[in-house]
PDB file of N, CA and C in Angstrom:
ATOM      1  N   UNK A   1       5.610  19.395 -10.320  1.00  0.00           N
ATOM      2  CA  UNK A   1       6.003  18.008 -10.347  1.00  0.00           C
ATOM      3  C   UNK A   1       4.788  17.090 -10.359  1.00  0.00           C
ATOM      4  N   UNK A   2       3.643  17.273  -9.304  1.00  0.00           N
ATOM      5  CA  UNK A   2       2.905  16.407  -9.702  1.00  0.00           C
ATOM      6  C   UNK A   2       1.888  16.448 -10.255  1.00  0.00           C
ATOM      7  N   UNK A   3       1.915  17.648 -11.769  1.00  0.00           N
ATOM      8  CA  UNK A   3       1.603  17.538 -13.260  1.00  0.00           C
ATOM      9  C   UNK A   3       1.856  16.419 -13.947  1.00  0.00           C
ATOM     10  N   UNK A   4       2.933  16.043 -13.502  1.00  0.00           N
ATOM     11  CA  UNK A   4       3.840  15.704 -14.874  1.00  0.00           C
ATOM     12  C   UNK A   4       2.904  14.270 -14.646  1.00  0.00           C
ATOM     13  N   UNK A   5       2.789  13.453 -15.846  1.00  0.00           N
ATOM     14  CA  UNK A   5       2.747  11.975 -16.616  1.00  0.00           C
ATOM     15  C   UNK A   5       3.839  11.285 -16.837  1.00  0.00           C
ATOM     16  N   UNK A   6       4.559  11.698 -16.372  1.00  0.00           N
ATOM     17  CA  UNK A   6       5.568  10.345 -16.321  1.00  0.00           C
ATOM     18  C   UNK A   6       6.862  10.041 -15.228  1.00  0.00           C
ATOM     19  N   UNK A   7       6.193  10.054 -13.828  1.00  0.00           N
ATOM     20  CA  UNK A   7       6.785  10.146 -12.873  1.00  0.00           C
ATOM     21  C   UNK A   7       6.033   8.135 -12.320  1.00  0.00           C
ATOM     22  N   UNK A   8       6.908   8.011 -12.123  1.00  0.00           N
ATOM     23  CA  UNK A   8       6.663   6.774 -11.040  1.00  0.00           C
ATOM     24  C   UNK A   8       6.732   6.583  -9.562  1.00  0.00           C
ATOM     25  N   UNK A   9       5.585   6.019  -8.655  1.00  0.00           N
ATOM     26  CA  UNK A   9       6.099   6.460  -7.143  1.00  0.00           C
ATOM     27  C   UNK A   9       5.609   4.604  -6.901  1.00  0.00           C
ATOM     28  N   UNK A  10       6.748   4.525  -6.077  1.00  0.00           N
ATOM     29  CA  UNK A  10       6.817   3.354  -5.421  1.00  0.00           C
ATOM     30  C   UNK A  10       6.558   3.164  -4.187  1.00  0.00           C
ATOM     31  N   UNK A  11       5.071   2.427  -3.809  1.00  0.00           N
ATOM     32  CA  UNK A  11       5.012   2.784  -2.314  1.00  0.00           C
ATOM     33  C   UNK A  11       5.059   1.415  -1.925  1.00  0.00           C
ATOM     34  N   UNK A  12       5.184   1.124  -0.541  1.00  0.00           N
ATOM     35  CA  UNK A  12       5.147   0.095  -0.472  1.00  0.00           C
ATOM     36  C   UNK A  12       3.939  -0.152   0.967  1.00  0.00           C
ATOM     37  N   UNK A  13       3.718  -1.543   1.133  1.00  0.00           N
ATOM     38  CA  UNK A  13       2.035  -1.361   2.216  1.00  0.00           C
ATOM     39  C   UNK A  13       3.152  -0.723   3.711  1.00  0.00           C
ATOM     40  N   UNK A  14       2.388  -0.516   4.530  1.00  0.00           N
ATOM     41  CA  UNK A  14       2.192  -0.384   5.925  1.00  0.00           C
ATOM     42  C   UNK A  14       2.987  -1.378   6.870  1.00  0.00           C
ATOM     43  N   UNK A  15       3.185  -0.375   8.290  1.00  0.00           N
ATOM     44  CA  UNK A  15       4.005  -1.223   8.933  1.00  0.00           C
ATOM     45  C   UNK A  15       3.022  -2.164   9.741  1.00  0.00           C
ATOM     46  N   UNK A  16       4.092  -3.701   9.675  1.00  0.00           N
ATOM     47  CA  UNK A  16       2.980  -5.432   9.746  1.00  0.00           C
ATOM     48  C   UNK A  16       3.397  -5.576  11.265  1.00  0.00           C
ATOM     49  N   UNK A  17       2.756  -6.029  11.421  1.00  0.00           N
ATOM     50  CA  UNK A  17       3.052  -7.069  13.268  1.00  0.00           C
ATOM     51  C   UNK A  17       4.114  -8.338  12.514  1.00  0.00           C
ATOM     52  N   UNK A  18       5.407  -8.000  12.907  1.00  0.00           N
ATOM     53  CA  UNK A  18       6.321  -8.964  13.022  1.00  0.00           C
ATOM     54  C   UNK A  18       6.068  -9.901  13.655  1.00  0.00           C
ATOM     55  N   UNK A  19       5.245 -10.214  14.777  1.00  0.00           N
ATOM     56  CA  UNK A  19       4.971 -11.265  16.114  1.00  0.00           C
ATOM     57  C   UNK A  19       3.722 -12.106  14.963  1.00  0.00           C
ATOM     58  N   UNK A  20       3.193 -11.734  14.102  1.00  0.00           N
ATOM     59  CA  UNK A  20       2.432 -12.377  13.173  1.00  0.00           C
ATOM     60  C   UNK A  20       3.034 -12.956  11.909  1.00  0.00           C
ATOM     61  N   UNK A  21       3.387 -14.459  11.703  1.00  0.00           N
ATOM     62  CA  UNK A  21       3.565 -14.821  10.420  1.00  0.00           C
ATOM     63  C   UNK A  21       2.487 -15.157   9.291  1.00  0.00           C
ATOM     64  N   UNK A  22       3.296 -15.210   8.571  1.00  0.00           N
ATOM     65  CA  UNK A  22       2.512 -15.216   7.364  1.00  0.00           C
ATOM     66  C   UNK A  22       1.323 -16.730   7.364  1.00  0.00           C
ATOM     67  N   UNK A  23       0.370 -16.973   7.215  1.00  0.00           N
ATOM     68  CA  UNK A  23       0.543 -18.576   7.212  1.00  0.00           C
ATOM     69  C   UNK A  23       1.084 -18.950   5.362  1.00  0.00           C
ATOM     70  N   UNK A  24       0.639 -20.320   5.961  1.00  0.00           N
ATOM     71  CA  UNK A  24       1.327 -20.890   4.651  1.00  0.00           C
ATOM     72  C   UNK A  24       0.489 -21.386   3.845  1.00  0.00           C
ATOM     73  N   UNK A  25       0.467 -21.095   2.274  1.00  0.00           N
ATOM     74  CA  UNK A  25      -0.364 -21.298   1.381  1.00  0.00           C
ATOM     75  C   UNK A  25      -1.180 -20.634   1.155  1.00  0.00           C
ATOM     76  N   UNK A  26      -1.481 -19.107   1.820  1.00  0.00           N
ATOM     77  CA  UNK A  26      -2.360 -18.361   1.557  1.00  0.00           C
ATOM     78  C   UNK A  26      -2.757 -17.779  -0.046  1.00  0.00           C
ATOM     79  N   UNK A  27      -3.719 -17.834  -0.284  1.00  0.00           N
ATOM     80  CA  UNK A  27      -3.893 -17.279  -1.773  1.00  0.00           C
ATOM     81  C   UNK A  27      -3.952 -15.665  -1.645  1.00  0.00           C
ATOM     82  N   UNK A  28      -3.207 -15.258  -3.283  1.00  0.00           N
ATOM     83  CA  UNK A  28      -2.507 -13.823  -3.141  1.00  0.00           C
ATOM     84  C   UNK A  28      -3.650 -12.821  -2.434  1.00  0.00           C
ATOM     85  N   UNK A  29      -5.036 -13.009  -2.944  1.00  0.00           N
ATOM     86  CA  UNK A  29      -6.109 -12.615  -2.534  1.00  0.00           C
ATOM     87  C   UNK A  29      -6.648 -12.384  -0.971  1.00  0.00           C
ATOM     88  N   UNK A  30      -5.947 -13.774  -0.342  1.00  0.00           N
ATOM     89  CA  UNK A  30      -6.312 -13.720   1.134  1.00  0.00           C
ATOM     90  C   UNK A  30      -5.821 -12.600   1.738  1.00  0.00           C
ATOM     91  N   UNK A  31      -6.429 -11.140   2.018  1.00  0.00           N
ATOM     92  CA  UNK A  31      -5.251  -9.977   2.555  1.00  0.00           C
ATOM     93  C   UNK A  31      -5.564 -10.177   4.064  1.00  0.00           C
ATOM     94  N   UNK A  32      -6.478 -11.057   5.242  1.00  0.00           N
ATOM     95  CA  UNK A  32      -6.641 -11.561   6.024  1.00  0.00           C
ATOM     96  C   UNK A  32      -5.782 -11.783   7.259  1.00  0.00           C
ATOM     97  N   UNK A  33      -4.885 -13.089   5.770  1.00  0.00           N
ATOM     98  CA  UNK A  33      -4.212 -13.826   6.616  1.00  0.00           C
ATOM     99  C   UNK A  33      -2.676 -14.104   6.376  1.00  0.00           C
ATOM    100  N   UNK A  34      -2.071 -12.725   5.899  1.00  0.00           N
ATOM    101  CA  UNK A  34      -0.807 -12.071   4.876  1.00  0.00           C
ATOM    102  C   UNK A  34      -0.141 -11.219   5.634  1.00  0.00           C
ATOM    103  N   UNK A  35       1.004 -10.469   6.058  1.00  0.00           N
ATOM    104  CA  UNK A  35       1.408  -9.325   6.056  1.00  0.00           C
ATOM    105  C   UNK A  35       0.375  -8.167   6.703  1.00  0.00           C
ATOM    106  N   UNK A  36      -0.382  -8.446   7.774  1.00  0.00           N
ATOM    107  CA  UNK A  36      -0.886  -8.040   8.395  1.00  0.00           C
ATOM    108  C   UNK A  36      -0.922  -6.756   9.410  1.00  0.00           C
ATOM    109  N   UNK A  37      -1.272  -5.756   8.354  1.00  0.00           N
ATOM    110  CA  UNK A  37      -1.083  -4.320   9.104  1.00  0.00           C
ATOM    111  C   UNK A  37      -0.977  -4.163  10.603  1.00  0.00           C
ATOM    112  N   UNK A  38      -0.601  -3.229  11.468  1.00  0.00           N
ATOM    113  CA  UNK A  38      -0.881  -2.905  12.546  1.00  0.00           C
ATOM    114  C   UNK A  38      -1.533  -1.577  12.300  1.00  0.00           C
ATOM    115  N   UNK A  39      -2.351  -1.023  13.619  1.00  0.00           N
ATOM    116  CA  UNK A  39      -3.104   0.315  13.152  1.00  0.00           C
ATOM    117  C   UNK A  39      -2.444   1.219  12.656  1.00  0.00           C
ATOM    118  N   UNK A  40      -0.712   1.726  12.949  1.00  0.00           N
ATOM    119  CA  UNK A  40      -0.504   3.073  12.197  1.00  0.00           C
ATOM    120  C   UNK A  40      -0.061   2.665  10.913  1.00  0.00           C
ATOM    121  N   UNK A  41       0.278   1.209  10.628  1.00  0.00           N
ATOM    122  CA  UNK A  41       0.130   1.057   9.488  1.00  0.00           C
ATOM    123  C   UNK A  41      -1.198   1.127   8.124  1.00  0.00           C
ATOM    124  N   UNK A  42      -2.203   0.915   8.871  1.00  0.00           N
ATOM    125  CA  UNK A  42      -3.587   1.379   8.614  1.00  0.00           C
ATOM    126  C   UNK A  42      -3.617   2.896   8.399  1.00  0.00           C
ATOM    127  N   UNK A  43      -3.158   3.886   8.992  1.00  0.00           N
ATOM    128  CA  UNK A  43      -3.109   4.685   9.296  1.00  0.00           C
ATOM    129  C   UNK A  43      -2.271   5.284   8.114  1.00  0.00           C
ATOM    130  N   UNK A  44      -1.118   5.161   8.062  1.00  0.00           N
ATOM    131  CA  UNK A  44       0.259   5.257   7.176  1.00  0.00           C
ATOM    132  C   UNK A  44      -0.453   5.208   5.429  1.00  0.00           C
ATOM    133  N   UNK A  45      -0.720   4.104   5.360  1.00  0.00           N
ATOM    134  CA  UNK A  45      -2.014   4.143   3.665  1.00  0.00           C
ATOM    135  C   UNK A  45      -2.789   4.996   3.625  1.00  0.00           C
ATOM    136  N   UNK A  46      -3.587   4.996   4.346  1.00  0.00           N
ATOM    137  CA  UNK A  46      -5.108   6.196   4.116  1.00  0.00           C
ATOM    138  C   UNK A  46      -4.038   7.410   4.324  1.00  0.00           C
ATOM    139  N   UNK A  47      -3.439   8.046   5.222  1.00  0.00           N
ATOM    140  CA  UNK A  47      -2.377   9.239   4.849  1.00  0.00           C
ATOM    141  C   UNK A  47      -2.199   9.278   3.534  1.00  0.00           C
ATOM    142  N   UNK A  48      -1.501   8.403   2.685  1.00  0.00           N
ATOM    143  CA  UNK A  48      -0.736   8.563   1.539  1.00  0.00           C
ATOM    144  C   UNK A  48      -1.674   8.840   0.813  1.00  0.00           C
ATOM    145  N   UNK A  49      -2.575   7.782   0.535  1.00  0.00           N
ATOM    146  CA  UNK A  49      -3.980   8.218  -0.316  1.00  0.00           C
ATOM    147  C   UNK A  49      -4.399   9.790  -0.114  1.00  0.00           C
ATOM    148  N   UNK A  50      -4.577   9.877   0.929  1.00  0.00           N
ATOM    149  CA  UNK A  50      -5.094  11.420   1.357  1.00  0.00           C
ATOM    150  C   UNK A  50      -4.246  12.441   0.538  1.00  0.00           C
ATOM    151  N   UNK A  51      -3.152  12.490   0.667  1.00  0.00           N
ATOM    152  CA  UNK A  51      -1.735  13.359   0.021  1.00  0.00           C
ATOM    153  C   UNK A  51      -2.377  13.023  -1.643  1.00  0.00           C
ATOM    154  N   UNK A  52      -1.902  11.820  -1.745  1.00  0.00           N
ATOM    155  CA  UNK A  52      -2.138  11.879  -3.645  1.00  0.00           C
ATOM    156  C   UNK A  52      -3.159  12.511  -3.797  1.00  0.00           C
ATOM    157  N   UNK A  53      -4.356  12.527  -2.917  1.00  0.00           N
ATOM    158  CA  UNK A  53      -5.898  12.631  -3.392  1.00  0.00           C
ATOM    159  C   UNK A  53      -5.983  14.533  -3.590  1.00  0.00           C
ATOM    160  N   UNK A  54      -5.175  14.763  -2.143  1.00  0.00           N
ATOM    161  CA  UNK A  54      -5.159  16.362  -2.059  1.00  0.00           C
ATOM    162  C   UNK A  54      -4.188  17.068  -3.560  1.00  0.00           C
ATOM    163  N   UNK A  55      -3.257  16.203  -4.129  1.00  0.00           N
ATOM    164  CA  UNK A  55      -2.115  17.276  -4.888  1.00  0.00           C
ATOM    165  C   UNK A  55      -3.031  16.759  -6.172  1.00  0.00           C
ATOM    166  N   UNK A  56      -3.648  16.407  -6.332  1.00  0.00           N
ATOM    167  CA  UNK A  56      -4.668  15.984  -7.571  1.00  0.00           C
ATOM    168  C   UNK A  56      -3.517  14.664  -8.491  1.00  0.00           C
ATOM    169  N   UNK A  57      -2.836  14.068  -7.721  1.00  0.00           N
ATOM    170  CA  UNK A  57      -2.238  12.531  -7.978  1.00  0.00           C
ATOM    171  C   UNK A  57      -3.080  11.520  -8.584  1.00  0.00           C
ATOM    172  N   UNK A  58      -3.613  11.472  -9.516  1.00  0.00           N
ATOM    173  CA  UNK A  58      -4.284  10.344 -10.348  1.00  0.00           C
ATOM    174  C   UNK A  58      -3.816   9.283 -11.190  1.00  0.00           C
ATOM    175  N   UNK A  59      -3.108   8.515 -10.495  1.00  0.00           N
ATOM    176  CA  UNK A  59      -2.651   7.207 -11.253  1.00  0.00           C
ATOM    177  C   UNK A  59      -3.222   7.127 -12.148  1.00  0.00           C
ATOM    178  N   UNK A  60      -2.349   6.988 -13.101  1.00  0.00           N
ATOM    179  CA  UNK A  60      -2.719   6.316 -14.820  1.00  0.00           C
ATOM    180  C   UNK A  60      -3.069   4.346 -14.123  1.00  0.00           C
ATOM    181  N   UNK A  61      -2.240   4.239 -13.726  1.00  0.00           N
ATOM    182  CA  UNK A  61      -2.092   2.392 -13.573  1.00  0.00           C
ATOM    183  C   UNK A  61      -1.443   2.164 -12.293  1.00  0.00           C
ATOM    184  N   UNK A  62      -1.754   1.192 -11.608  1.00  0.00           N
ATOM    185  CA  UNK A  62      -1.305   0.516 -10.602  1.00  0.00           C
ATOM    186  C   UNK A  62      -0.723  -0.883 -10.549  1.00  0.00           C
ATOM    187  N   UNK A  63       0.304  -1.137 -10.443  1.00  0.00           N
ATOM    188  CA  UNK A  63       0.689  -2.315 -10.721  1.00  0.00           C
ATOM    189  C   UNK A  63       1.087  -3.386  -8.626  1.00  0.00           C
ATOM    190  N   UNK A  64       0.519  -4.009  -8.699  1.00  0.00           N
ATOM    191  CA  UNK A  64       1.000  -4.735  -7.407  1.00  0.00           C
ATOM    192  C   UNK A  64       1.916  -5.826  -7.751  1.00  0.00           C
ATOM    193  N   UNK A  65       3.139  -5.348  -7.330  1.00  0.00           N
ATOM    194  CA  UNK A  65       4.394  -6.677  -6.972  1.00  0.00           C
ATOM    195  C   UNK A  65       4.175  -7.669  -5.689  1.00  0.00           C
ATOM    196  N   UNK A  66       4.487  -8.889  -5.791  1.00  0.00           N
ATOM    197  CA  UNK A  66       4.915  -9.503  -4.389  1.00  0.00           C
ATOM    198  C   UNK A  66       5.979  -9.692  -4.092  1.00  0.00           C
TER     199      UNK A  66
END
């Protein structure tokens, strides 16, 4: 399966501190002051990376939604 070229995986970021809002007007760029990881959410990404990195998972393209 993860041969294949034409599989799509949808991940989505890490779990955020709810007790933290967003502010307002942040530019998409600001990752600062956004949706603000907590550590096992920190944690939770570098895992996933690790997995793709180990099964030889090489994104063709990455696309980021908001």
């Amino acid at each position: 399966m993860f041969t294949r070229d034409n599989i799509v995986y949808l991940v989505r970021h890490g779990p955020t501190d709810w007790s933290r809002l967003d502010e307002r007007n942040v530019a998409p760029t600001d990752c600062e002051n956004q949706r603000v990881m907590v550590d096992d959410g920190h944690t939770s990404v570098g895992d996933i990376g690790a997995s793709f990195a180990s099964n030889g998972i090489i994104p063709a393209r990455i696309d980021v939604r908001e």
